[in-house]
C-alpha atoms as a PDB file:
ATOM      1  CA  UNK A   1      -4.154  27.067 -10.638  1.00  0.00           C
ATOM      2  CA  UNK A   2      -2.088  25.963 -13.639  1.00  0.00           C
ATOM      3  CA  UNK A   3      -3.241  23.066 -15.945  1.00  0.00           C
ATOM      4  CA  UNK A   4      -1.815  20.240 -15.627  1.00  0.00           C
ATOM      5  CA  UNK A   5       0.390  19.365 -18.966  1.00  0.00           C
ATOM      6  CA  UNK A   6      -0.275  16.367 -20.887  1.00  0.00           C
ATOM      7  CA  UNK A   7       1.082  13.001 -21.184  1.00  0.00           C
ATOM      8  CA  UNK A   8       2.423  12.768 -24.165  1.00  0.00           C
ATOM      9  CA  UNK A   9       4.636   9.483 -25.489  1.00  0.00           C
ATOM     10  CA  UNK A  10       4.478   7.785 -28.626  1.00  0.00           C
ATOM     11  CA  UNK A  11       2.852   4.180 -29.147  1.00  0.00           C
ATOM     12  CA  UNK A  12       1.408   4.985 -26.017  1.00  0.00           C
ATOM     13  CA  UNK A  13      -2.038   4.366 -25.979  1.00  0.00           C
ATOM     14  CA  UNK A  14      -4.045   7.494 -24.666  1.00  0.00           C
ATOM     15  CA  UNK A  15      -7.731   7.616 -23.603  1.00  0.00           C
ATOM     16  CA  UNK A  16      -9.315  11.089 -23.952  1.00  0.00           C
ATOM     17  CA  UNK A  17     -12.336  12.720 -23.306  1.00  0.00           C
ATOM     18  CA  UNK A  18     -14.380  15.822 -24.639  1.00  0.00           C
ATOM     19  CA  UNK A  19     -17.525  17.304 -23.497  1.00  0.00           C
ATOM     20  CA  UNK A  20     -19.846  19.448 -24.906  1.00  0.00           C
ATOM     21  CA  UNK A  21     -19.871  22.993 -23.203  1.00  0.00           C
ATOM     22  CA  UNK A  22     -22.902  23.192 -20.596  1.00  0.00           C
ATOM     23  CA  UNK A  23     -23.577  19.745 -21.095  1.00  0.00           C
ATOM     24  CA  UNK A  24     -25.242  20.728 -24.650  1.00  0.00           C
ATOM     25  CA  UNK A  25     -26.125  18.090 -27.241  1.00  0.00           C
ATOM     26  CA  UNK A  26     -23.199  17.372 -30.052  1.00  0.00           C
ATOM     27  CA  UNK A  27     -25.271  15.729 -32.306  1.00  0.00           C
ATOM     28  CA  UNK A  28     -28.893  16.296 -33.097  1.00  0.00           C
ATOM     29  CA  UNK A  29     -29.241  14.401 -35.996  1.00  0.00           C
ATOM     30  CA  UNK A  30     -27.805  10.586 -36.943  1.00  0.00           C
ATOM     31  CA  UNK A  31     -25.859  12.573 -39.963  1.00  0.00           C
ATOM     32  CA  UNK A  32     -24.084  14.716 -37.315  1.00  0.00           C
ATOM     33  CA  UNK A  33     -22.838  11.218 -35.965  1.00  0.00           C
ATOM     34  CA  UNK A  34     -21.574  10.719 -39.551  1.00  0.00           C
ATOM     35  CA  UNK A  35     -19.858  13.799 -39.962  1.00  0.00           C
ATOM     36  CA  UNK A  36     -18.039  13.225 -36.847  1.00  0.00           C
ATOM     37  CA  UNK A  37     -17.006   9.594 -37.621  1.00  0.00           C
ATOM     38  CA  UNK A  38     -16.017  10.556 -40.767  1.00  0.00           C
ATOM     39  CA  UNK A  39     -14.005  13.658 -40.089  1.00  0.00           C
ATOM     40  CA  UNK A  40     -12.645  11.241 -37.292  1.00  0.00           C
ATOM     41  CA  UNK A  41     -11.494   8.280 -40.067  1.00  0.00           C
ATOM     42  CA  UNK A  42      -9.764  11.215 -41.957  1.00  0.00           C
ATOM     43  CA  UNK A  43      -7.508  13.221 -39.050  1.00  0.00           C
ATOM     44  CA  UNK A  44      -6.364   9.856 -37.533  1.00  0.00           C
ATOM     45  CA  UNK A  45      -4.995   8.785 -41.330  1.00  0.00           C
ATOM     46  CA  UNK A  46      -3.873  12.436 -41.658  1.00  0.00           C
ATOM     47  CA  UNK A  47      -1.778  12.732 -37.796  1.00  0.00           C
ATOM     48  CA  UNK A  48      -0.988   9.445 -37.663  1.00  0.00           C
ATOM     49  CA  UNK A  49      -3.470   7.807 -34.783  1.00  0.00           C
ATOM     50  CA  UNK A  50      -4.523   4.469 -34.303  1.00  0.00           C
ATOM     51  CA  UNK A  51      -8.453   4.218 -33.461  1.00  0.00           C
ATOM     52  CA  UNK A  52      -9.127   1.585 -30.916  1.00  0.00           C
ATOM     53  CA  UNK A  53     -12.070   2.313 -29.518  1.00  0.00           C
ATOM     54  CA  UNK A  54     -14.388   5.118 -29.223  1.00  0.00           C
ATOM     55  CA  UNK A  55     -17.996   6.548 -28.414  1.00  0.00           C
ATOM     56  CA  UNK A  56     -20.150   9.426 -29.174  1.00  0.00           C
ATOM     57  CA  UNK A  57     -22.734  10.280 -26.713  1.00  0.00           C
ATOM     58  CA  UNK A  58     -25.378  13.378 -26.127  1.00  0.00           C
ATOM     59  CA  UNK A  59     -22.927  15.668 -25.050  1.00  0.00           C
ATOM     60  CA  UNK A  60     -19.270  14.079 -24.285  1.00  0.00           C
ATOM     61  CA  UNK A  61     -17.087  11.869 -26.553  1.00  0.00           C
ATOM     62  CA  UNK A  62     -14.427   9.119 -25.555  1.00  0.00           C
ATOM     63  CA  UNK A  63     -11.707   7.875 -28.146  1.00  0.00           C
ATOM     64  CA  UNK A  64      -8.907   5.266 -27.439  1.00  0.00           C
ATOM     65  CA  UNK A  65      -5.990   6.813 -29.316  1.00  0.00           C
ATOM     66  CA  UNK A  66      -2.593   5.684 -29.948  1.00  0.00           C
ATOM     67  CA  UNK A  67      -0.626   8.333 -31.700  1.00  0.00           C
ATOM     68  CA  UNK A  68       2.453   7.227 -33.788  1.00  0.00           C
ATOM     69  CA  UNK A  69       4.087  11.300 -33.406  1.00  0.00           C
ATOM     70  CA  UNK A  70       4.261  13.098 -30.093  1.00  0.00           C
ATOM     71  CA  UNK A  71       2.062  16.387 -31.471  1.00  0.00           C
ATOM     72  CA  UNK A  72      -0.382  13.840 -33.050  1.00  0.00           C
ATOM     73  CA  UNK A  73      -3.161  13.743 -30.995  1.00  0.00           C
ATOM     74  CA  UNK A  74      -3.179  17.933 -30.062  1.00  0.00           C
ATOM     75  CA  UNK A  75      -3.411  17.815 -33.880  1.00  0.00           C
ATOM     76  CA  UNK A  76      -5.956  14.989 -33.973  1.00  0.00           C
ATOM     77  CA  UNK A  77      -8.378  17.075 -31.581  1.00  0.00           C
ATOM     78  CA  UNK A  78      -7.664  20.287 -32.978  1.00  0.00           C
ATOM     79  CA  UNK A  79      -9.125  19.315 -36.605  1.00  0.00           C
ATOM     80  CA  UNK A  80     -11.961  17.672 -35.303  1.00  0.00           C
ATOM     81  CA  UNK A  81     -13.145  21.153 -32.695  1.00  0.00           C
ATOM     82  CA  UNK A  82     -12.797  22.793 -35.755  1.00  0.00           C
ATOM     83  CA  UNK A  83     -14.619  21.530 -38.246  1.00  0.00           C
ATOM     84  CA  UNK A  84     -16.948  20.177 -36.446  1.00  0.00           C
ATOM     85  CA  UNK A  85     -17.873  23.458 -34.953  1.00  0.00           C
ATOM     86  CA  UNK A  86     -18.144  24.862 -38.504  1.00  0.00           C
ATOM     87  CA  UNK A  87     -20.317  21.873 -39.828  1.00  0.00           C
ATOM     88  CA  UNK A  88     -22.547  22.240 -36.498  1.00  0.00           C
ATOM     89  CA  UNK A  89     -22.935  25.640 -36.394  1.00  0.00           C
ATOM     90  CA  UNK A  90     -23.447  26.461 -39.870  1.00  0.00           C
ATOM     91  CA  UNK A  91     -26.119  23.968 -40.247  1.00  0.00           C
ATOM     92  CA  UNK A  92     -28.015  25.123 -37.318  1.00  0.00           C
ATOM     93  CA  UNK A  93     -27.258  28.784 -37.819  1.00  0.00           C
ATOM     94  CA  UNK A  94     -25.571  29.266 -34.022  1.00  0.00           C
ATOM     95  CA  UNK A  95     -22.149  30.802 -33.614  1.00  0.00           C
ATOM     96  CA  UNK A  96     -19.788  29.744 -30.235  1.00  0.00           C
ATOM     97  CA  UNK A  97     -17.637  26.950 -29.079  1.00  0.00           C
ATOM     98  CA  UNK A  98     -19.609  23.244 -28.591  1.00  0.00           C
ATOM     99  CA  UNK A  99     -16.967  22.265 -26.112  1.00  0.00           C
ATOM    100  CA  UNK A 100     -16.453  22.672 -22.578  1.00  0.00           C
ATOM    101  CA  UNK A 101     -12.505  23.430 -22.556  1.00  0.00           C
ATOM    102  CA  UNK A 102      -9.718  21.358 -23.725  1.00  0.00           C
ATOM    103  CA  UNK A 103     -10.187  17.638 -23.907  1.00  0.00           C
ATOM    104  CA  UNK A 104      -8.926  15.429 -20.962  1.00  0.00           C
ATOM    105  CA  UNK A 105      -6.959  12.495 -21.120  1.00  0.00           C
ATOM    106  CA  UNK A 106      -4.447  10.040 -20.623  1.00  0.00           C
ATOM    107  CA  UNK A 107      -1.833   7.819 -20.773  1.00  0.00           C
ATOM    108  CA  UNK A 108      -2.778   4.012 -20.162  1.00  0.00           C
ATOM    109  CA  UNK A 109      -1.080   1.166 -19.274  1.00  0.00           C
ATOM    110  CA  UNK A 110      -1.179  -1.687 -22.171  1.00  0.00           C
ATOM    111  CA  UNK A 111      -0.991  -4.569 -20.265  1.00  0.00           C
ATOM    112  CA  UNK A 112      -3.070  -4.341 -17.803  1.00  0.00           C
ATOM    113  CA  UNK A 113      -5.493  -1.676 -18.140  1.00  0.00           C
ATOM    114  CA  UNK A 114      -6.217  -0.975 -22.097  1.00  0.00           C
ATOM    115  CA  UNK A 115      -9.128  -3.707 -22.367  1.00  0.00           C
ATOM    116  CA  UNK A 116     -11.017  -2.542 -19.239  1.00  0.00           C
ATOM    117  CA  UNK A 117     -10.931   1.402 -20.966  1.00  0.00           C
ATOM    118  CA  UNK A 118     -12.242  -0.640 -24.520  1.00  0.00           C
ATOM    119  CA  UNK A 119     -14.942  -1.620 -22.030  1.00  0.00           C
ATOM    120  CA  UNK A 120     -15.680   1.883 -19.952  1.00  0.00           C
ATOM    121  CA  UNK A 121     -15.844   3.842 -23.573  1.00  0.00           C
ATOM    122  CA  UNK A 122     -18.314   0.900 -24.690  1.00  0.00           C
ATOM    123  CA  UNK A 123     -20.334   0.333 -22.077  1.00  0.00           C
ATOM    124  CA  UNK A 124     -21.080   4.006 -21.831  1.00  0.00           C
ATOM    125  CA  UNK A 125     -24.195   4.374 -22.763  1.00  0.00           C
ATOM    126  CA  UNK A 126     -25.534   1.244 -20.215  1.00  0.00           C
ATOM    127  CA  UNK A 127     -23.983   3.189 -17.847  1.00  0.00           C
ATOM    128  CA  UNK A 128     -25.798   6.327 -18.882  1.00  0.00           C
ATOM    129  CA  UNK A 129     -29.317   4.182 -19.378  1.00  0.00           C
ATOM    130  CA  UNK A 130     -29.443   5.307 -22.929  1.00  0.00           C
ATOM    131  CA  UNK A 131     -29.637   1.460 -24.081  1.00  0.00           C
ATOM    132  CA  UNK A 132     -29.993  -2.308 -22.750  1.00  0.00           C
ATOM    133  CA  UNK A 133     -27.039  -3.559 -24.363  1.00  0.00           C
ATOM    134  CA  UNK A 134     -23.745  -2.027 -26.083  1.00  0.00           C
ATOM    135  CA  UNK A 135     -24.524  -3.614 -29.495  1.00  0.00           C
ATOM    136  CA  UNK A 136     -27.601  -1.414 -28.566  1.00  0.00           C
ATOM    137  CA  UNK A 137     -26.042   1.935 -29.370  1.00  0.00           C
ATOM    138  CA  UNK A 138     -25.265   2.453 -33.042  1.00  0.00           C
ATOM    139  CA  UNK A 139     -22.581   5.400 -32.520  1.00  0.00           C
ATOM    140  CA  UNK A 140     -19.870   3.425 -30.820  1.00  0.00           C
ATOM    141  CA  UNK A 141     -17.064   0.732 -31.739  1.00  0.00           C
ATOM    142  CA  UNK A 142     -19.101  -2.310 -29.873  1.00  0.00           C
ATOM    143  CA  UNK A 143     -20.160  -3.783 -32.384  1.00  0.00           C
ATOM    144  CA  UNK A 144     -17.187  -3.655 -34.744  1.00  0.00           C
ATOM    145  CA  UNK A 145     -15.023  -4.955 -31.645  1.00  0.00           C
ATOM    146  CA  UNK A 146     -17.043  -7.711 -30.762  1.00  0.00           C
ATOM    147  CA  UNK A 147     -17.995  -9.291 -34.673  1.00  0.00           C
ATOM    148  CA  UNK A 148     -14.321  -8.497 -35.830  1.00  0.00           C
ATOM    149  CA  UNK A 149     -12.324  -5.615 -37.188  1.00  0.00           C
ATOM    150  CA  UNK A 150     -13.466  -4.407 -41.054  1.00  0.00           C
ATOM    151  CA  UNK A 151     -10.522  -4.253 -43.227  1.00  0.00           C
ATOM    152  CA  UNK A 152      -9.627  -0.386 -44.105  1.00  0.00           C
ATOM    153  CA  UNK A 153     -12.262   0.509 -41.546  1.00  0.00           C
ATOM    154  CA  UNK A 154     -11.831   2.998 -38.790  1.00  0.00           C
ATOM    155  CA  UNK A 155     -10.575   1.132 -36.477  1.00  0.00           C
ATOM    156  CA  UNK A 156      -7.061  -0.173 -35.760  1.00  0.00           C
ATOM    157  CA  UNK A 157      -6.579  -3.497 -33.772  1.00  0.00           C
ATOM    158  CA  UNK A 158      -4.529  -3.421 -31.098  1.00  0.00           C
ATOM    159  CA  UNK A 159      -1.622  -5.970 -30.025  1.00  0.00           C
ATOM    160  CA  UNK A 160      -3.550  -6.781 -27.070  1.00  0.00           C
ATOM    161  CA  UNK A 161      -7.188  -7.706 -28.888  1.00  0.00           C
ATOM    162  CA  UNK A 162      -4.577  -9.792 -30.668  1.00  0.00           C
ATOM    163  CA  UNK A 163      -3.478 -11.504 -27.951  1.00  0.00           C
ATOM    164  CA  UNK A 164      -7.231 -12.569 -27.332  1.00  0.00           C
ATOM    165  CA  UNK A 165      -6.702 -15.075 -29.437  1.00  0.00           C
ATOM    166  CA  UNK A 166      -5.364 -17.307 -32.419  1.00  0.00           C
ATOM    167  CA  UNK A 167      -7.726 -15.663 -34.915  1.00  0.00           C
ATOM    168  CA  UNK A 168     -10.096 -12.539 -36.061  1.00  0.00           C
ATOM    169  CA  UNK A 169     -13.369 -14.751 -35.400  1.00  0.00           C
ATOM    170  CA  UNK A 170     -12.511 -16.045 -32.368  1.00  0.00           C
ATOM    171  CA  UNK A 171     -10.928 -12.726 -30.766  1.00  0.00           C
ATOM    172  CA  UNK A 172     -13.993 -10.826 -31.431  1.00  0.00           C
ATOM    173  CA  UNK A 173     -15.616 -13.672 -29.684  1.00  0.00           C
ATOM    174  CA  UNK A 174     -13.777 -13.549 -26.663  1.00  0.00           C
ATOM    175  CA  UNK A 175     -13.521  -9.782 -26.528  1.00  0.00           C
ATOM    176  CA  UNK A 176     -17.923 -10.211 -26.456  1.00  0.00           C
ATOM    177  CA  UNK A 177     -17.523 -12.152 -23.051  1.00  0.00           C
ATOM    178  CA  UNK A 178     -15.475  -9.736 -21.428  1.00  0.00           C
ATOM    179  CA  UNK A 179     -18.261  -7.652 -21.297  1.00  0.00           C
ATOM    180  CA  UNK A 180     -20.298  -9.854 -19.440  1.00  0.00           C
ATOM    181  CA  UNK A 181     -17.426  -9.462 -16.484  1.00  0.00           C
ATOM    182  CA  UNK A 182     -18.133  -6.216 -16.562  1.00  0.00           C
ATOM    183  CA  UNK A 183     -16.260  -3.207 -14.388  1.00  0.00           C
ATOM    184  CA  UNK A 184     -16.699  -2.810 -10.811  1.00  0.00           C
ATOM    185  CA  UNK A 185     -17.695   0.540  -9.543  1.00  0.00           C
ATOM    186  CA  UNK A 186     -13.702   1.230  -8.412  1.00  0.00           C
ATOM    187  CA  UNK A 187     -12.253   0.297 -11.912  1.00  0.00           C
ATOM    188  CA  UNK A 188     -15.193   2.424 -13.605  1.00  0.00           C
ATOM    189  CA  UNK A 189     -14.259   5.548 -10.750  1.00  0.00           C
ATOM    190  CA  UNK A 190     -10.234   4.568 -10.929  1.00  0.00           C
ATOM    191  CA  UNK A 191     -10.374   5.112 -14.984  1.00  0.00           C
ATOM    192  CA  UNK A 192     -12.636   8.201 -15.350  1.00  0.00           C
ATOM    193  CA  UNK A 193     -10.522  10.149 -12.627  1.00  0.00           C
ATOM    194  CA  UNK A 194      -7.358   9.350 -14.141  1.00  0.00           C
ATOM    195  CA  UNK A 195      -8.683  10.542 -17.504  1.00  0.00           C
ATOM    196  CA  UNK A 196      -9.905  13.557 -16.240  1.00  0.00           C
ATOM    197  CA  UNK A 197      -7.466  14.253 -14.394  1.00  0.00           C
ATOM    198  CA  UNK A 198      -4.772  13.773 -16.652  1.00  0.00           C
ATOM    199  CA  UNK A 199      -3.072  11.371 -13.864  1.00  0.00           C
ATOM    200  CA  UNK A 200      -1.230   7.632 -15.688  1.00  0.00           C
ATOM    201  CA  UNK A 201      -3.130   5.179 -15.462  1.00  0.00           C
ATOM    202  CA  UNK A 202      -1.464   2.014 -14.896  1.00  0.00           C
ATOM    203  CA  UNK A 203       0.558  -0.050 -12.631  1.00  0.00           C
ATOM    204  CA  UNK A 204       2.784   0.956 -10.310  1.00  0.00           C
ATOM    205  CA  UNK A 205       5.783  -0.434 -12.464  1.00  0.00           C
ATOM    206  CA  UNK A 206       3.923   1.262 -15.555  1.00  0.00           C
ATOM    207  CA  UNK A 207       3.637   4.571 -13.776  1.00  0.00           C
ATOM    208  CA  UNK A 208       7.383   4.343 -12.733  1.00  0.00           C
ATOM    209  CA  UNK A 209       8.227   3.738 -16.573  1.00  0.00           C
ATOM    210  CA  UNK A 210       6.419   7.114 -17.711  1.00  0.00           C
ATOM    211  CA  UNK A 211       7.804   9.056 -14.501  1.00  0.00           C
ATOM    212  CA  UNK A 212      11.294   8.503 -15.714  1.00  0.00           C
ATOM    213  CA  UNK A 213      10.657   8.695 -19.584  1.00  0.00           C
ATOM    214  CA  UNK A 214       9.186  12.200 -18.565  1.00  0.00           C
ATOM    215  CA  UNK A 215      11.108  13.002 -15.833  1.00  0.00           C
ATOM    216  CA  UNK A 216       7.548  13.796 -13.646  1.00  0.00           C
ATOM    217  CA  UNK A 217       4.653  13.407 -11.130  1.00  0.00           C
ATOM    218  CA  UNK A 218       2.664  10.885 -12.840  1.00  0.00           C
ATOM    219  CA  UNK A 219      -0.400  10.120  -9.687  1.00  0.00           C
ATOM    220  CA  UNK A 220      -0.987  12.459  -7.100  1.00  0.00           C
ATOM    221  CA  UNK A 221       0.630  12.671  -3.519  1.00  0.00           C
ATOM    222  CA  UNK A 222      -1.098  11.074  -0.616  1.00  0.00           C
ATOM    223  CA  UNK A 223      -2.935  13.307   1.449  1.00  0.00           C
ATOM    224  CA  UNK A 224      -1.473  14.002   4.775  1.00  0.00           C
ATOM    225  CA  UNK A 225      -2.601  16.875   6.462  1.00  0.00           C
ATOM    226  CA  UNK A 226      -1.041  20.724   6.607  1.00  0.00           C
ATOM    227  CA  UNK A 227       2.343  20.312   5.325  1.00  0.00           C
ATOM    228  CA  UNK A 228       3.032  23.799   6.400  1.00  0.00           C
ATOM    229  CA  UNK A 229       2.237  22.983  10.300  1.00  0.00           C
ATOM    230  CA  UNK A 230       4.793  22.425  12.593  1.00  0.00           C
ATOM    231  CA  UNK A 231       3.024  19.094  13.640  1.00  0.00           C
ATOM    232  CA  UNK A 232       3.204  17.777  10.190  1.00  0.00           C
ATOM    233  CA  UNK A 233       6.979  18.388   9.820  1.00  0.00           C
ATOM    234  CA  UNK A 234       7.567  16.666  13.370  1.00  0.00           C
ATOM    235  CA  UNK A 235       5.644  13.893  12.503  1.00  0.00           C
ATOM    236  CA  UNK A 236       7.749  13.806   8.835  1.00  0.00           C
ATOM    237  CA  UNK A 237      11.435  13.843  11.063  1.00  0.00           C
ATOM    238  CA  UNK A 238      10.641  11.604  13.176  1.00  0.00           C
ATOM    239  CA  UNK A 239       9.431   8.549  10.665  1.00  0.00           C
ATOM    240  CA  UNK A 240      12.631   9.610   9.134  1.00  0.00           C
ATOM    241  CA  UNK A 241      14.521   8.978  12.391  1.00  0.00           C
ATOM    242  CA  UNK A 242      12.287   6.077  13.382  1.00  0.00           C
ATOM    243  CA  UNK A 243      11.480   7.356  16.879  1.00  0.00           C
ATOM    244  CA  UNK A 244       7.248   7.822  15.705  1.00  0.00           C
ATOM    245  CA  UNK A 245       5.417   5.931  18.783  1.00  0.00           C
ATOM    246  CA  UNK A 246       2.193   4.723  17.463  1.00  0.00           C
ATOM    247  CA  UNK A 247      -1.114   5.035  19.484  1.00  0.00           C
ATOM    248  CA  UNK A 248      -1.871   1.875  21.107  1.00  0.00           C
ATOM    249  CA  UNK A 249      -5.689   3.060  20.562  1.00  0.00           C
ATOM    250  CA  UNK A 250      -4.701   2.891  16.681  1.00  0.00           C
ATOM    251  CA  UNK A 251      -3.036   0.012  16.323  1.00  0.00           C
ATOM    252  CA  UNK A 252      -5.752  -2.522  18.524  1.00  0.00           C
ATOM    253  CA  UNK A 253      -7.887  -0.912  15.693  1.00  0.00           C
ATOM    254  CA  UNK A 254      -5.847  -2.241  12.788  1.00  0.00           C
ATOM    255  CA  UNK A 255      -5.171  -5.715  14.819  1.00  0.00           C
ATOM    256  CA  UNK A 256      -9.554  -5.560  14.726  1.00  0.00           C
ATOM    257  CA  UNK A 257      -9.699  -4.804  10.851  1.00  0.00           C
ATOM    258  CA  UNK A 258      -6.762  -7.486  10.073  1.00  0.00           C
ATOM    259  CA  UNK A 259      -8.463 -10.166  12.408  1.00  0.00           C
ATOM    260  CA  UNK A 260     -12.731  -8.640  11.432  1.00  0.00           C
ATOM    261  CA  UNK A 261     -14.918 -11.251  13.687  1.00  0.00           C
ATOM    262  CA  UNK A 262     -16.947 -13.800  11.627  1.00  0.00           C
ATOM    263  CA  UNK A 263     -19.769 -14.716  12.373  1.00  0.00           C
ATOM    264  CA  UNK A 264     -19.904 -18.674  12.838  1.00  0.00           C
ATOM    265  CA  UNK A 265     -22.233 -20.451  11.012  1.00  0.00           C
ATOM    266  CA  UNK A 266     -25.330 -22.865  12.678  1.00  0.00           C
ATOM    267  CA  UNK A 267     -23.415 -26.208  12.712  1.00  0.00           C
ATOM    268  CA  UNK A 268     -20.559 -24.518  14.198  1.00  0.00           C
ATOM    269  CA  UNK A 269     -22.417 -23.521  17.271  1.00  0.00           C
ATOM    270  CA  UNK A 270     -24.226 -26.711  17.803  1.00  0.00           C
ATOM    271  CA  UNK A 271     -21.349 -28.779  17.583  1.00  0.00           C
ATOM    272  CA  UNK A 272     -19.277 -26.600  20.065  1.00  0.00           C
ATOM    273  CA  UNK A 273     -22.367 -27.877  22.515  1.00  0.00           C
ATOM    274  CA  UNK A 274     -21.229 -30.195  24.716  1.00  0.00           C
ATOM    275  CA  UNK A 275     -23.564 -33.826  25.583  1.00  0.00           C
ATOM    276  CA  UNK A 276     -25.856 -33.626  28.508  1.00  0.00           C
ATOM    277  CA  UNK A 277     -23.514 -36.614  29.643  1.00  0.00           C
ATOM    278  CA  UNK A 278     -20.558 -34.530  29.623  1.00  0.00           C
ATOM    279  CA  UNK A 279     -22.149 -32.040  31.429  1.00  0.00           C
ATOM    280  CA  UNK A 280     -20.267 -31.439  35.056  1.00  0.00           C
ATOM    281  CA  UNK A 281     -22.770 -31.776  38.020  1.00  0.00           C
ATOM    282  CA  UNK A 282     -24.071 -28.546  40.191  1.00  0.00           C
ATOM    283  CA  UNK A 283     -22.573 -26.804  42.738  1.00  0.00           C
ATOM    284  CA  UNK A 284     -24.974 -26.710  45.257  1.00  0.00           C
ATOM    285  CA  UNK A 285     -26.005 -23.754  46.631  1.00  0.00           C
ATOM    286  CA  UNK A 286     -25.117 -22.446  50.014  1.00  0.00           C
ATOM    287  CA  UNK A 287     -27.663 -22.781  52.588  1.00  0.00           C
ATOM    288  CA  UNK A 288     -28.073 -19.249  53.950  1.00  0.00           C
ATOM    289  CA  UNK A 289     -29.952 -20.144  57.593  1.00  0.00           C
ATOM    290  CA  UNK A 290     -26.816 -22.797  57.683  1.00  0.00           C
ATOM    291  CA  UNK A 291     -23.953 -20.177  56.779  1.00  0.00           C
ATOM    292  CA  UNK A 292     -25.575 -17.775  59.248  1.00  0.00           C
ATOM    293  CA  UNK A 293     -25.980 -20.766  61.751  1.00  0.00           C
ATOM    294  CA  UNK A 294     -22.132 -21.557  61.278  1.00  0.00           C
ATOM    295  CA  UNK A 295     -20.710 -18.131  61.381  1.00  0.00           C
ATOM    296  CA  UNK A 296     -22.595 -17.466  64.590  1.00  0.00           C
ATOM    297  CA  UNK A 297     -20.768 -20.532  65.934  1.00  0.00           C
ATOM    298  CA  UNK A 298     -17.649 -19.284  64.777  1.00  0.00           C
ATOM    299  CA  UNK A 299     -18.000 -16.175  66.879  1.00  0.00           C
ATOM    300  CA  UNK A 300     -18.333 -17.923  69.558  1.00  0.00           C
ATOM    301  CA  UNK A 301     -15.955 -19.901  69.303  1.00  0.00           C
ATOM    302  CA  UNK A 302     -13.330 -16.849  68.912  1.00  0.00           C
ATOM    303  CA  UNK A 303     -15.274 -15.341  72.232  1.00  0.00           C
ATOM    304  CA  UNK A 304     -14.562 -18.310  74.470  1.00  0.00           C
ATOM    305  CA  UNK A 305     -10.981 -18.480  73.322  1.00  0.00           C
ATOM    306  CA  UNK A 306     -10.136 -14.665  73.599  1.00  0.00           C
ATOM    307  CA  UNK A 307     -11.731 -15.425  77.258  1.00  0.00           C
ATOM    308  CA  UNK A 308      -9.732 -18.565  77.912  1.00  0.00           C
ATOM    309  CA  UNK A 309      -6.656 -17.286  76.698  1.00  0.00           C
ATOM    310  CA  UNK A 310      -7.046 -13.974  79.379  1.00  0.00           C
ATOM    311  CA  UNK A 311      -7.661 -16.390  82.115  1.00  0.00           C
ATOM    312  CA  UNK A 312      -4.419 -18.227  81.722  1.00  0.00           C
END
């Protein structure tokens, strides 16, 4: 199956990820860390990419990029495999790749998604149980984020950390809460498919942006059976014609998920009770010696007029 080609735009922010091959550990030591960081500080100046936000765990590394040239990045990573591999396997006298295969990544959407992947790279290594807290870990941008940016550090603030607020103290401050918010399990699964699978992630009016700046499938077709089947192409002709009857079956199913009962709570019920007051009186009921007693009359009844009626 052909790889999927990247997203590439410039001033686009990009999320990417790299694993180690086999799931090995990248860094052994805390100066491997260093190396990394540093080699890191010196490709972004040198391809022109704006650190946001990254983390370096056991075996897989997460950066929040935004590259200022469209070949800056594949640059970016390039340097970094490179001599990395050469620092790493010199010093512990191995030979071989680290990684598992090209990095992954992706194009994400400023405005409404670029915070929330500052978060996911961050709170990593909760996630992972390596620490309590992310000021925890000492080999990721938390705690540079949330006490304020270092002048001619590694990182580059973004225009949305900016729009946190008025100033550097107070940004970093409110950037620290957002982390108590947290991710829910959907944003956490929505961004690490995306990046892996190289899809946009972003709105659907930020998706429709990059589709026609690229000119291509930016999120992946909903799944709807064999589109090879001659079922599948009815069913496609006749939404297009508008003649598609829908089961009855399905849509008293929908009605039920639109309308889900609710259980009503304690006072509800004894309210709906009505007074003993209220309360209509019994129908008494029927006799049955008395109903047989009466039908027997009945019968009769019918008897001595069929007879009557003969006679006359």
């Amino acid at each position: 199956m052909a790889r999927l080609a990247r997203f590439v735009l410039p001033e686009h922010p990009q999320h990417i990820i790299l694993k180690g091959i086999n799931k090995m550990s990248l860094f052994v030591e805390d100066e491997d860390f260093q190396h990394y960081l540093k080699l890191l500080q010196v490709g972004c100046e040198k391809h022109a990419c704006a650190l946001h936000a990254y983390v370096l765990l056991p075996s897989e590394i997460h950066l929040l990029l935004t590259p200022s040239t469209e070949q800056g990045i594949s640059k970016l990573m390039q340097m970094l495999g490179r001599y990395y591999v050469q620092h790493f396997n010199k010093k512990y006298d191995r030979s071989g790749t680290l990684w598992e295969g090209r990095y992954r990544g992706t194009l994400v959407d400023p405005a409404n998604y670029l915070l929330k992947v500052y978060r996911f790279i961050e709170s990593a290594p909760v996630r992972l149980d390596l620490v309590e807290k992310p000021d925890d870990y000492s080999w990721s941008s938390y705690s540079e984020n949330a006490s304020g940016l270092a002048p001619d550090g590694l990182l580059t603030v973004h225009k949305e950390y900016l729009a946190l607020s008025d100033n550097a103290q107070q940004q970093a401050m409110v950037y620290a809460l957002l982390f108590k918010a947290g991710l829910s399990e959907a944003e956490v699964k929505l961004i690490s498919n995306s990046s892996l699978k190289g899809w946009v992630l972003g709105s659907a009016e930020y998706q429709a942006e990059v589709a026609a700046l690229t000119q291509r499938q930016v999120a992946p077709k909903p799944k709807g059976g064999d589109r090879r089947s001659e079922k599948y192409r009815e069913s496609v002709k006749a939404k297009q014609q508008g003649t598609l009857k829908t089961d009855p079956n399905v849509v008293a199913e929908q009605e039920l998920v639109k309308q889900p009962d609710v259980e009503p709570s304690i006072e509800v019920l004894v309210a709906s009770v009505p007074d003993a007051d209220t309360l209509p009186e019994p129908a008494a009921e029927p006799d049955p010696k008395l109903e047989s007693k009466q039908t027997k009359a009945q019968q009769r009844k019918a008897e001595l007029d069929e007879v009557q009626g003969s006679l006359f």
